[in-house]
Protein backbone atom coordinates (compact mmCIF):
# COMPACT_ATOMS: atom_id res chain seq x y z
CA UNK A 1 -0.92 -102.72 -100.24
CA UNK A 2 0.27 -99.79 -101.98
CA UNK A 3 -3.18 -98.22 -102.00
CA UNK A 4 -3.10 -98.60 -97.81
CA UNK A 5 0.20 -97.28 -97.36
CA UNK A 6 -0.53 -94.21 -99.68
CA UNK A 7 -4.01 -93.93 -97.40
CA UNK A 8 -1.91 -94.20 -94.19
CA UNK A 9 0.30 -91.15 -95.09
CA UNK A 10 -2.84 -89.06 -96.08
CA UNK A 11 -4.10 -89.56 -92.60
CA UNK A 12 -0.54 -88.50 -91.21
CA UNK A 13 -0.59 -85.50 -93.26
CA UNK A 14 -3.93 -84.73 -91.96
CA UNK A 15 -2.80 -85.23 -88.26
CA UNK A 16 0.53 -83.69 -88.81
CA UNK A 17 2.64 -86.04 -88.25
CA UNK A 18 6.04 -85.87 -90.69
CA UNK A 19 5.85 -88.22 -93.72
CA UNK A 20 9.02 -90.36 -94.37
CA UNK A 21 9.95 -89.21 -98.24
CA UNK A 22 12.76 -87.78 -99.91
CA UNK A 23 12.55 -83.63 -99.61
CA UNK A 24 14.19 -81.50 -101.86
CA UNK A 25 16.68 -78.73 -101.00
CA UNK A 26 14.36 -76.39 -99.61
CA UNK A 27 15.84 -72.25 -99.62
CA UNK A 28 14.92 -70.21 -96.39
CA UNK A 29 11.36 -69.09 -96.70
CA UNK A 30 9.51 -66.59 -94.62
CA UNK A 31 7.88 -69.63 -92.72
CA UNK A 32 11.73 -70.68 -91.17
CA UNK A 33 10.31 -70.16 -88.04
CA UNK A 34 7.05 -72.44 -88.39
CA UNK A 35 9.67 -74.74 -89.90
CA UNK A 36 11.65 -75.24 -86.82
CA UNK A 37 8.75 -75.12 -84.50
CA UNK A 38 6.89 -77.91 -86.62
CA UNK A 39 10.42 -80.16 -86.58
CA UNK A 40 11.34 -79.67 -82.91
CA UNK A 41 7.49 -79.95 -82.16
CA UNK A 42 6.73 -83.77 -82.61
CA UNK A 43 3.76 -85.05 -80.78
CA UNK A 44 2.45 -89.22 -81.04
CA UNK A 45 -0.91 -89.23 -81.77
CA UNK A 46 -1.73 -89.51 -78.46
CA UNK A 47 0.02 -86.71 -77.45
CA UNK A 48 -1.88 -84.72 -79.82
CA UNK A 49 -5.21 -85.70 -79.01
CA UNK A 50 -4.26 -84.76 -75.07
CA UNK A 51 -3.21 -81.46 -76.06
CA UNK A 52 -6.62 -80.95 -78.58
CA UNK A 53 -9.08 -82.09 -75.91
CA UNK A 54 -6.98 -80.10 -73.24
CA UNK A 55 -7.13 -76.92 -75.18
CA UNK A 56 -10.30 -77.35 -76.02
CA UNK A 57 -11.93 -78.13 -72.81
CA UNK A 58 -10.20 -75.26 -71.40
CA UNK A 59 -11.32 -73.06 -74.65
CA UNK A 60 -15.11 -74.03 -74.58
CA UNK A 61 -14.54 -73.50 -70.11
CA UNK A 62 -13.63 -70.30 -70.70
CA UNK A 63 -16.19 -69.42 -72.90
CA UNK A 64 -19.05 -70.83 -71.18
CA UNK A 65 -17.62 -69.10 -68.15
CA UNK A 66 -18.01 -65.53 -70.30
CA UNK A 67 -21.78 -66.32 -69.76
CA UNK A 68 -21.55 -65.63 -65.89
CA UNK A 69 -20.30 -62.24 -65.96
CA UNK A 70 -22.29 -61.27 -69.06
CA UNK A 71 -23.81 -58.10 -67.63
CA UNK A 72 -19.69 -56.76 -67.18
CA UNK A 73 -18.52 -56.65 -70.51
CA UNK A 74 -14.97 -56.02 -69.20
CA UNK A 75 -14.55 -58.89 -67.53
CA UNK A 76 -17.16 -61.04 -70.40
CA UNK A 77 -14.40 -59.74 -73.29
CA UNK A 78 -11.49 -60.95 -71.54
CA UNK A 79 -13.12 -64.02 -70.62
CA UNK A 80 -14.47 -64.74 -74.07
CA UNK A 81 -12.01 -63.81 -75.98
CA UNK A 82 -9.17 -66.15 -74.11
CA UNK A 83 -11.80 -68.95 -74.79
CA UNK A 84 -11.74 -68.08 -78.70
CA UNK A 85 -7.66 -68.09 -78.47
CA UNK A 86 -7.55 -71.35 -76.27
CA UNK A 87 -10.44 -73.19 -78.68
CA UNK A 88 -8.57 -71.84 -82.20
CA UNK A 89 -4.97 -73.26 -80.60
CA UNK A 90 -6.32 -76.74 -79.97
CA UNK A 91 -6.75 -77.16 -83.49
CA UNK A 92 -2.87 -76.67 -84.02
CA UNK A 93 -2.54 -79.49 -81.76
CA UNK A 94 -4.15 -82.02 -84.69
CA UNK A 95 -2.95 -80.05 -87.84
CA UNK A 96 0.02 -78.55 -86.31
CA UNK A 97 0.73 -75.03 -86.29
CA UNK A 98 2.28 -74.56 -90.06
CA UNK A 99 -1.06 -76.13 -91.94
CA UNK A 100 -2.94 -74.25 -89.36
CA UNK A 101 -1.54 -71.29 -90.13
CA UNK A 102 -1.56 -71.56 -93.81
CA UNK A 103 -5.34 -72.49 -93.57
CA UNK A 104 -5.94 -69.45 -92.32
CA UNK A 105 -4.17 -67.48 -94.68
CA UNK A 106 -5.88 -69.36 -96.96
CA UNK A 107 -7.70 -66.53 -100.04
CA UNK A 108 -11.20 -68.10 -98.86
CA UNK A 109 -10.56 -67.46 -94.98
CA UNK A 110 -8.27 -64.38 -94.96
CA UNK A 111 -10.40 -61.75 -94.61
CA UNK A 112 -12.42 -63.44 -91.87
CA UNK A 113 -9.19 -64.04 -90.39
CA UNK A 114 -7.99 -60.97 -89.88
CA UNK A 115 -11.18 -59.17 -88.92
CA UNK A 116 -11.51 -62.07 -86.32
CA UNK A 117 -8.65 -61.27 -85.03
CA UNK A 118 -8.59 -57.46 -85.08
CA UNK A 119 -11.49 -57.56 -83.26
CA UNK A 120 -10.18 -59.87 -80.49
CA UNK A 121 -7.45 -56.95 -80.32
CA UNK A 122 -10.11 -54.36 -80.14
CA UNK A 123 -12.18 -56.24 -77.87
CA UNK A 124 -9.00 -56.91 -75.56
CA UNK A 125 -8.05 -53.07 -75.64
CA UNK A 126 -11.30 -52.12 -75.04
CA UNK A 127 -11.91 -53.76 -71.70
CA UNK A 128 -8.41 -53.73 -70.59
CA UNK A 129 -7.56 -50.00 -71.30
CA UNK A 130 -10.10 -48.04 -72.34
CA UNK A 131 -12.49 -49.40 -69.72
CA UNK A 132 -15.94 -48.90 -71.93
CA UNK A 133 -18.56 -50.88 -71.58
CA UNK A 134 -20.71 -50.03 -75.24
CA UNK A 135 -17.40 -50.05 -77.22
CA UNK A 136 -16.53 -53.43 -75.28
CA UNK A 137 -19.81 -54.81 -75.98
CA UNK A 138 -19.49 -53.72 -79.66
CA UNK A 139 -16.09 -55.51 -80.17
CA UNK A 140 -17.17 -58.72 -78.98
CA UNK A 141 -19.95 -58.83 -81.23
CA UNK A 142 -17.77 -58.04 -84.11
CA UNK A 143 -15.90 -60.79 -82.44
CA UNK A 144 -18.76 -63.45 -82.58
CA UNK A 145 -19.63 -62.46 -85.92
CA UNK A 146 -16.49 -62.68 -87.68
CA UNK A 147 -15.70 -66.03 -85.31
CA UNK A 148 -18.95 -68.11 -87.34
CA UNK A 149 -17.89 -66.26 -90.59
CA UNK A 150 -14.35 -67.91 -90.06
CA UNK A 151 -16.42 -71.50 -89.11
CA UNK A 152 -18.55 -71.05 -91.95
């Protein structure tokens, strides 16, 4: 019986749920934010799984809706790049937003991390400001390529 309940709060910990054990004193950490977000934050499980296939649906929408308006690359990075940030959120929705966060500041994933999301940034200014096409076209690229380095 033990050997189910221990199971049991693995798979809460890997939905993010909270696990009912003692906690020690914990000392304000740069993560107080997370902290508060996680705590006020709780989902059922079905709430969760809503929110993931919402987020999702809307993510991969998004995305596939890039493909239409290919030939503008203005309008294809703004399209695909709020797919990407729609898609990467409904993840926090199982995890929650602290693991997910920590995962990706994991030593394995940071530097895909953060050249993923420069180039969303670039990408974003690109089309939105700077109204180029080529340099557009280049960002998102960057974008897709540093998007299946981070899956990989």
């Amino acid at each position: 019986m033990e050997k189910m309940n221990h199971a049991f709060e693995k798979v809460k910990i890997l939905v993010g749920m909270e696990v009912e054990e003692e906690e020690p004193a914990q000392e304000e950490s740069s993560f107080a934010f997370i902290d508060d977000f996680n705590r006020n934050c709780t989902f059922s499980t079905k709430q969760r799984l809503y929110g993931f296939a919402i987020c999702l649906a809307s993510g991969l929408t998004f995305t596939l809706l890039s493909l239409l308006v290919f030939f503008n690359p203005i309008k294809f990075g703004i399209t695909f790049t709020f797919g990407n940030l729609m898609s990467l959120g409904s993840t926090a929705f199982l995890i929650g937003p602290q693991r997910q966060f920590s995962m990706m500041l994991d030593p394995v994933r940071i530097y895909a991390t953060a050249i993923y999301f420069a180039s969303m940034i670039i990408a974003l200014f690109c089309a939105l400001y700077v109204h180029n096409k080529i340099l557009t076209l280049f960002a998102i690229i960057l974008e897709f390529g540093a998007l299946i380095w981070y899956v990989l």
